[in-house]
C-alpha atoms as a PDB file:
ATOM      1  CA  UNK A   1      34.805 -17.481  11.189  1.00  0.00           C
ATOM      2  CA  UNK A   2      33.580 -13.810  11.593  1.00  0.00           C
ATOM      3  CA  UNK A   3      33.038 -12.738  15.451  1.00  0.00           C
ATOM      4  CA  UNK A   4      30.222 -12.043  16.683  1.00  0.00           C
ATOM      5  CA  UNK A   5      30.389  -8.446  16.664  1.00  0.00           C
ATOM      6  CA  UNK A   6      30.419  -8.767  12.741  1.00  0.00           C
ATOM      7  CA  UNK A   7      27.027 -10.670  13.052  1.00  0.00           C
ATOM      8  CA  UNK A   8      23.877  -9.290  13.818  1.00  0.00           C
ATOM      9  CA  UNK A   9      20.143 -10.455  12.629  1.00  0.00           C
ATOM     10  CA  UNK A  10      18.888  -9.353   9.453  1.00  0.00           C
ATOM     11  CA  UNK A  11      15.773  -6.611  10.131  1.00  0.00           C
ATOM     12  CA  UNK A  12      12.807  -9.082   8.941  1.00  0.00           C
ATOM     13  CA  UNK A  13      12.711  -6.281   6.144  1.00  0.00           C
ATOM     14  CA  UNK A  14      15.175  -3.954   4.196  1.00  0.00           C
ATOM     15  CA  UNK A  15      15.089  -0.873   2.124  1.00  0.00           C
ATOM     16  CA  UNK A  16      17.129  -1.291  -0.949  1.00  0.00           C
ATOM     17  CA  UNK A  17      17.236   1.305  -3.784  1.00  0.00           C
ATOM     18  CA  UNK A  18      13.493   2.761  -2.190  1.00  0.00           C
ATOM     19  CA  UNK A  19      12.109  -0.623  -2.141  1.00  0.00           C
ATOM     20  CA  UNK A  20      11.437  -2.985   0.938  1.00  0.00           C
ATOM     21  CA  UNK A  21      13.258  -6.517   0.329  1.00  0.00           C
ATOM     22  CA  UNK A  22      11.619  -9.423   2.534  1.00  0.00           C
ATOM     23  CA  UNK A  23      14.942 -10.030   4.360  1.00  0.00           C
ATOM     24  CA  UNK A  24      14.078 -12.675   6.997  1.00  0.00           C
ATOM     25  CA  UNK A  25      15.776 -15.873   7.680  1.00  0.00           C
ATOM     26  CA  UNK A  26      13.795 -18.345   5.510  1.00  0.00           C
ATOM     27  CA  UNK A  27      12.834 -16.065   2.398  1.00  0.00           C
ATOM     28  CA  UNK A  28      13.461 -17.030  -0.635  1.00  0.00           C
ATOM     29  CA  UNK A  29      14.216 -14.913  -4.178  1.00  0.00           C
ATOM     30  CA  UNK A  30      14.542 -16.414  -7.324  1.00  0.00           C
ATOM     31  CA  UNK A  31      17.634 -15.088  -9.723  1.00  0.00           C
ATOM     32  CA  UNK A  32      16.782 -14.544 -13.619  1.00  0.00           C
ATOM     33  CA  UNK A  33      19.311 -17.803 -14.280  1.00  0.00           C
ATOM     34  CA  UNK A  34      16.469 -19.713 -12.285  1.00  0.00           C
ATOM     35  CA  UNK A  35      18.604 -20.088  -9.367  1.00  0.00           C
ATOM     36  CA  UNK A  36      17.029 -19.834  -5.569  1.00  0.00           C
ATOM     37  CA  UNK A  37      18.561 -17.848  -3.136  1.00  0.00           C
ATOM     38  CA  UNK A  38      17.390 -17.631   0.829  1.00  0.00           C
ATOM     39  CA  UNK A  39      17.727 -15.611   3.054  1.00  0.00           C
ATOM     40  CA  UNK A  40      20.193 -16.123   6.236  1.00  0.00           C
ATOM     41  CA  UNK A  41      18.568 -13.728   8.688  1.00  0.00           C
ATOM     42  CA  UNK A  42      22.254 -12.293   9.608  1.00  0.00           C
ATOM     43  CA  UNK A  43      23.906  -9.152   7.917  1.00  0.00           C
ATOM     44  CA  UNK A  44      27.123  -8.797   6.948  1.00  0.00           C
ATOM     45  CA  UNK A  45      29.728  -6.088   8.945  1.00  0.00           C
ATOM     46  CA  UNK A  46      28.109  -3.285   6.677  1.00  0.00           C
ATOM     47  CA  UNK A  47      24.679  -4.148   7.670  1.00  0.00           C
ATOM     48  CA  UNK A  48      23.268  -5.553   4.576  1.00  0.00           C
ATOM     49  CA  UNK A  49      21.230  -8.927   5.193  1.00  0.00           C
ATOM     50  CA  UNK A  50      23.403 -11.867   3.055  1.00  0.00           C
ATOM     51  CA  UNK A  51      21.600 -14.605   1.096  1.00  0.00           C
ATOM     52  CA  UNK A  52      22.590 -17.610   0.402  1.00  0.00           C
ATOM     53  CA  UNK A  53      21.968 -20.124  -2.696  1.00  0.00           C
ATOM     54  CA  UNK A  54      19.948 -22.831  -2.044  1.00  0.00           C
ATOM     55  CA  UNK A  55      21.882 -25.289  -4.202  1.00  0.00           C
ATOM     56  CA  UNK A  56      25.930 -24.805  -3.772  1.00  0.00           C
ATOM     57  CA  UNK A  57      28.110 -22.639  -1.316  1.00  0.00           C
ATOM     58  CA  UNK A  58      27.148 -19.295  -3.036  1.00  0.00           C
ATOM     59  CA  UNK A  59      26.464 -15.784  -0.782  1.00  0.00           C
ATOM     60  CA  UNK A  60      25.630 -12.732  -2.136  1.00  0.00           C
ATOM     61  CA  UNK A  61      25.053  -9.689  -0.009  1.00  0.00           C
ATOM     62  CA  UNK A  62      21.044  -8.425  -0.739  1.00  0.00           C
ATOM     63  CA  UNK A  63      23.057  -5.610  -2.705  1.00  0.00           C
ATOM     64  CA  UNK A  64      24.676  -7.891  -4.854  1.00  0.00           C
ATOM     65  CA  UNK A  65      21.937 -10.285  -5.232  1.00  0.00           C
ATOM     66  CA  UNK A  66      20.009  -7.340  -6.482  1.00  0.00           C
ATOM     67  CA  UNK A  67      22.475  -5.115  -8.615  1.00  0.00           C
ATOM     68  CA  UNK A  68      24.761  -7.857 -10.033  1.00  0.00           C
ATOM     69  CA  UNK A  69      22.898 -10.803  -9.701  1.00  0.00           C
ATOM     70  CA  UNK A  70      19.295  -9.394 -10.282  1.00  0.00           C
ATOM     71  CA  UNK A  71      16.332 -11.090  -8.681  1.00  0.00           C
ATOM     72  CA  UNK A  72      13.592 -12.137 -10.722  1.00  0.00           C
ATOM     73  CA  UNK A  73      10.712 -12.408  -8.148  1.00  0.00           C
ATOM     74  CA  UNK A  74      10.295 -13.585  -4.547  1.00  0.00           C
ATOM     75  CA  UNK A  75       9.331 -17.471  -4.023  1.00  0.00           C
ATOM     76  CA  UNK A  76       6.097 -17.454  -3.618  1.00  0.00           C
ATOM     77  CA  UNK A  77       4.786 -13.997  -5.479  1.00  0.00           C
ATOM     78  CA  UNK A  78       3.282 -15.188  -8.890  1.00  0.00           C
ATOM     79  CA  UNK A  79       5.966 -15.075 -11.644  1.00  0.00           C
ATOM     80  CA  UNK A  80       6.012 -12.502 -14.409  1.00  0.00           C
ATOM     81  CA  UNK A  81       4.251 -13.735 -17.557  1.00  0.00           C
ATOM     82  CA  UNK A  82       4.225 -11.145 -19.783  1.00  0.00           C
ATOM     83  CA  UNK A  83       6.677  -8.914 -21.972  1.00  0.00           C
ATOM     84  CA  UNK A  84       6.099  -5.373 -24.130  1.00  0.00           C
ATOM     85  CA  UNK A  85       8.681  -4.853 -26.164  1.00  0.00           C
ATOM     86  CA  UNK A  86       8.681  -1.712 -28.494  1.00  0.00           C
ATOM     87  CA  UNK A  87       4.941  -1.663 -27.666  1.00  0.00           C
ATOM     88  CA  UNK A  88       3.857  -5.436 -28.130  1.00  0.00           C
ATOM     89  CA  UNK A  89       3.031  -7.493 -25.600  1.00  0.00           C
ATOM     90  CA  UNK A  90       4.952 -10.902 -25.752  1.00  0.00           C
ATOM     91  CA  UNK A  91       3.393 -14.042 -23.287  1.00  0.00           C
ATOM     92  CA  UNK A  92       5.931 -16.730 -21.716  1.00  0.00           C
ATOM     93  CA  UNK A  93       3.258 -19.718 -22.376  1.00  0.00           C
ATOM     94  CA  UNK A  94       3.011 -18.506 -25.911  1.00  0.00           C
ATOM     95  CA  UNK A  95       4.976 -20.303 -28.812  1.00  0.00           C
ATOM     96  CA  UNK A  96       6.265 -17.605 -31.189  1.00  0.00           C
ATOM     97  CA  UNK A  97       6.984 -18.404 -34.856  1.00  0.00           C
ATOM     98  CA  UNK A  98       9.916 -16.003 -36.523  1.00  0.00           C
ATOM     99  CA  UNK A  99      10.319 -15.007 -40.586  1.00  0.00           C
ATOM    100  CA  UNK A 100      12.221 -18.558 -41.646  1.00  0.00           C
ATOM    101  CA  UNK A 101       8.858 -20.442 -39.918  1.00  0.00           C
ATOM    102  CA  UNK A 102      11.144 -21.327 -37.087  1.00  0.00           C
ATOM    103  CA  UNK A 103       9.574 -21.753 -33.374  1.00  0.00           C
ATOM    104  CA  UNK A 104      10.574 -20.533 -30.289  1.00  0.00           C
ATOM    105  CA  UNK A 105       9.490 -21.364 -26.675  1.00  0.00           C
ATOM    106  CA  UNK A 106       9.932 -20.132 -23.691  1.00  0.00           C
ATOM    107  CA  UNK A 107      12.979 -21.389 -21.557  1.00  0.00           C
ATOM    108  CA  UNK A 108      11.937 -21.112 -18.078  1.00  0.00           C
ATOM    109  CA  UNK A 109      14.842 -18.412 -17.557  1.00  0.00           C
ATOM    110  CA  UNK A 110      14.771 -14.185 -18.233  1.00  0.00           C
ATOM    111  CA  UNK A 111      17.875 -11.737 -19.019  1.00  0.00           C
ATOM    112  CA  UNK A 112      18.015  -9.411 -16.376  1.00  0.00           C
ATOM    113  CA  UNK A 113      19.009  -6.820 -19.062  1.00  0.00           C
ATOM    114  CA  UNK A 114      18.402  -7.201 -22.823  1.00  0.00           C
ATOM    115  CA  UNK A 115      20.665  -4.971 -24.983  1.00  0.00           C
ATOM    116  CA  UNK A 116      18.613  -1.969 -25.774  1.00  0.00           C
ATOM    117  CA  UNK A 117      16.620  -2.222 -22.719  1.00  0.00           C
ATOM    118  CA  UNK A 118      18.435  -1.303 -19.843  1.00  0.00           C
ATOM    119  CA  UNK A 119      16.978  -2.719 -16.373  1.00  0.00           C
ATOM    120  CA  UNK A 120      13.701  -4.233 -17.915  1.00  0.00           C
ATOM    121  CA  UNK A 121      14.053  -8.220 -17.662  1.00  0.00           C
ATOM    122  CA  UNK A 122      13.053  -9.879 -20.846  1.00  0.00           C
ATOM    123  CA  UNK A 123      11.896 -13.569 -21.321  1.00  0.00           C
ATOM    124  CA  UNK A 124      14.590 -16.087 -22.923  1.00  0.00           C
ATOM    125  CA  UNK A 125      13.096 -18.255 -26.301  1.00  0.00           C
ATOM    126  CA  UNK A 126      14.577 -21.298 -27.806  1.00  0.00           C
ATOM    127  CA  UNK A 127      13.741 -23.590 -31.033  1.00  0.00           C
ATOM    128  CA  UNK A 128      13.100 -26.919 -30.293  1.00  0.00           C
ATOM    129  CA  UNK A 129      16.079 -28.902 -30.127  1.00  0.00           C
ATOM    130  CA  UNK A 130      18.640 -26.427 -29.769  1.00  0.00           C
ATOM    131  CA  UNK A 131      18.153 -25.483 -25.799  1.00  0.00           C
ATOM    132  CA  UNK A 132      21.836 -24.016 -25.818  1.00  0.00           C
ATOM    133  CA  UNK A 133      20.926 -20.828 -28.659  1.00  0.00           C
ATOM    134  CA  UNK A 134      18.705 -18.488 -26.250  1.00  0.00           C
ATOM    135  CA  UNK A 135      17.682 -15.586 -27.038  1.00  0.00           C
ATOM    136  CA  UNK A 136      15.371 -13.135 -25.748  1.00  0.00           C
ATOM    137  CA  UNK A 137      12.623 -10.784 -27.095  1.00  0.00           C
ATOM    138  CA  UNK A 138      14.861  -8.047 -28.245  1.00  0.00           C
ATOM    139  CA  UNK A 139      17.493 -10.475 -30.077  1.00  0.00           C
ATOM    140  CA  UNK A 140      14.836 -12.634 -31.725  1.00  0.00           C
ATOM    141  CA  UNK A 141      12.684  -9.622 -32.883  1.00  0.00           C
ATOM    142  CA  UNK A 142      16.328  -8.590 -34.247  1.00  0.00           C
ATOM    143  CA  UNK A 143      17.964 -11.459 -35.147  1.00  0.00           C
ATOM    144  CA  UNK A 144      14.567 -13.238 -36.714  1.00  0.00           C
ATOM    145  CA  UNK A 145      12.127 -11.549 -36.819  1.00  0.00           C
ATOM    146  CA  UNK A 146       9.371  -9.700 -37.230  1.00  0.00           C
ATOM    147  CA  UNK A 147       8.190 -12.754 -34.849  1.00  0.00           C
ATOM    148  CA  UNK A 148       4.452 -13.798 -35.105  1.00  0.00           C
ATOM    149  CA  UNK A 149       2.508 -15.796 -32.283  1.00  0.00           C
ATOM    150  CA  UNK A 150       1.869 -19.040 -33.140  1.00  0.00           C
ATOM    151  CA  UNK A 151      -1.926 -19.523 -33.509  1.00  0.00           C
ATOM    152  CA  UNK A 152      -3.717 -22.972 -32.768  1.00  0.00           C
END
């Protein structure tokens, strides 16, 4: 058990990277894996406020949660919808069909960084029935594609 000179509250907000993170006790942030992480209100012996994961024994420092871990959007805020990619503009309640005719949904679940996109979160697609091969805008367009949106 850390003493309590190791402990102090969590500033109800915190300035990480030039943005202000919602750090009090109660928030909760969302990780790209789907995951939800809140807030503890207490700060580690460096300062930083420490989150927790809602489900498990999981804590992350609010630098780790947002450098390693990556956090998607704050529980709460309206979730990101939309995609451009190379220009084109890609919609998570779309169904997108790829050169073979295949579909692909949306997952529920983003990659905090696609490969060839460094640090811009891209939506994660599956064909029905295989839920385990994910892939996301980049990899499809690459892998499959050109990829078309389905039309009614």
């Amino acid at each position: 058990m850390p003493s309590a000179n190791q402990l102090r509250l969590a500033p109800p907000v915190f300035q990480l990277d030039g943005i202000d993170w919602d750090s009090a006790a109660g928030t909760q942030y969302a990780d790209f894996e789907g995951r939800i992480w809140e807030m503890t209100g207490i700060t580690n012996a460096e300062g930083m406020p420490i989150a927790a994961a809602v489900k498990g024994d999981a804590t992350a420092s609010l630098r780790e949660l947002v450098r390693k871990i990556g956090v998607f959007h704050r529980i709460g805020d309206p979730i990101p919808t939309t995609y451009v990619y190379e220009g084109r503009t890609y919609r998570t309640d779309r169904t997108y069909i790829d050169a073979a005719g295949d579909t692909w949904t949306y997952n529920g679940t983003w990659d905090p960084e696609p490969p060839g996109a460094p640090d811009a979160p891209s939506p994660n697609f599956i064909r029905p029935g295989e839920p385990e091969y994910v892939l996301d805008i980049p990899a499809l367009e690459h892998y499959h594609g050109p990829i078309q949106e389905q039309t009614p």
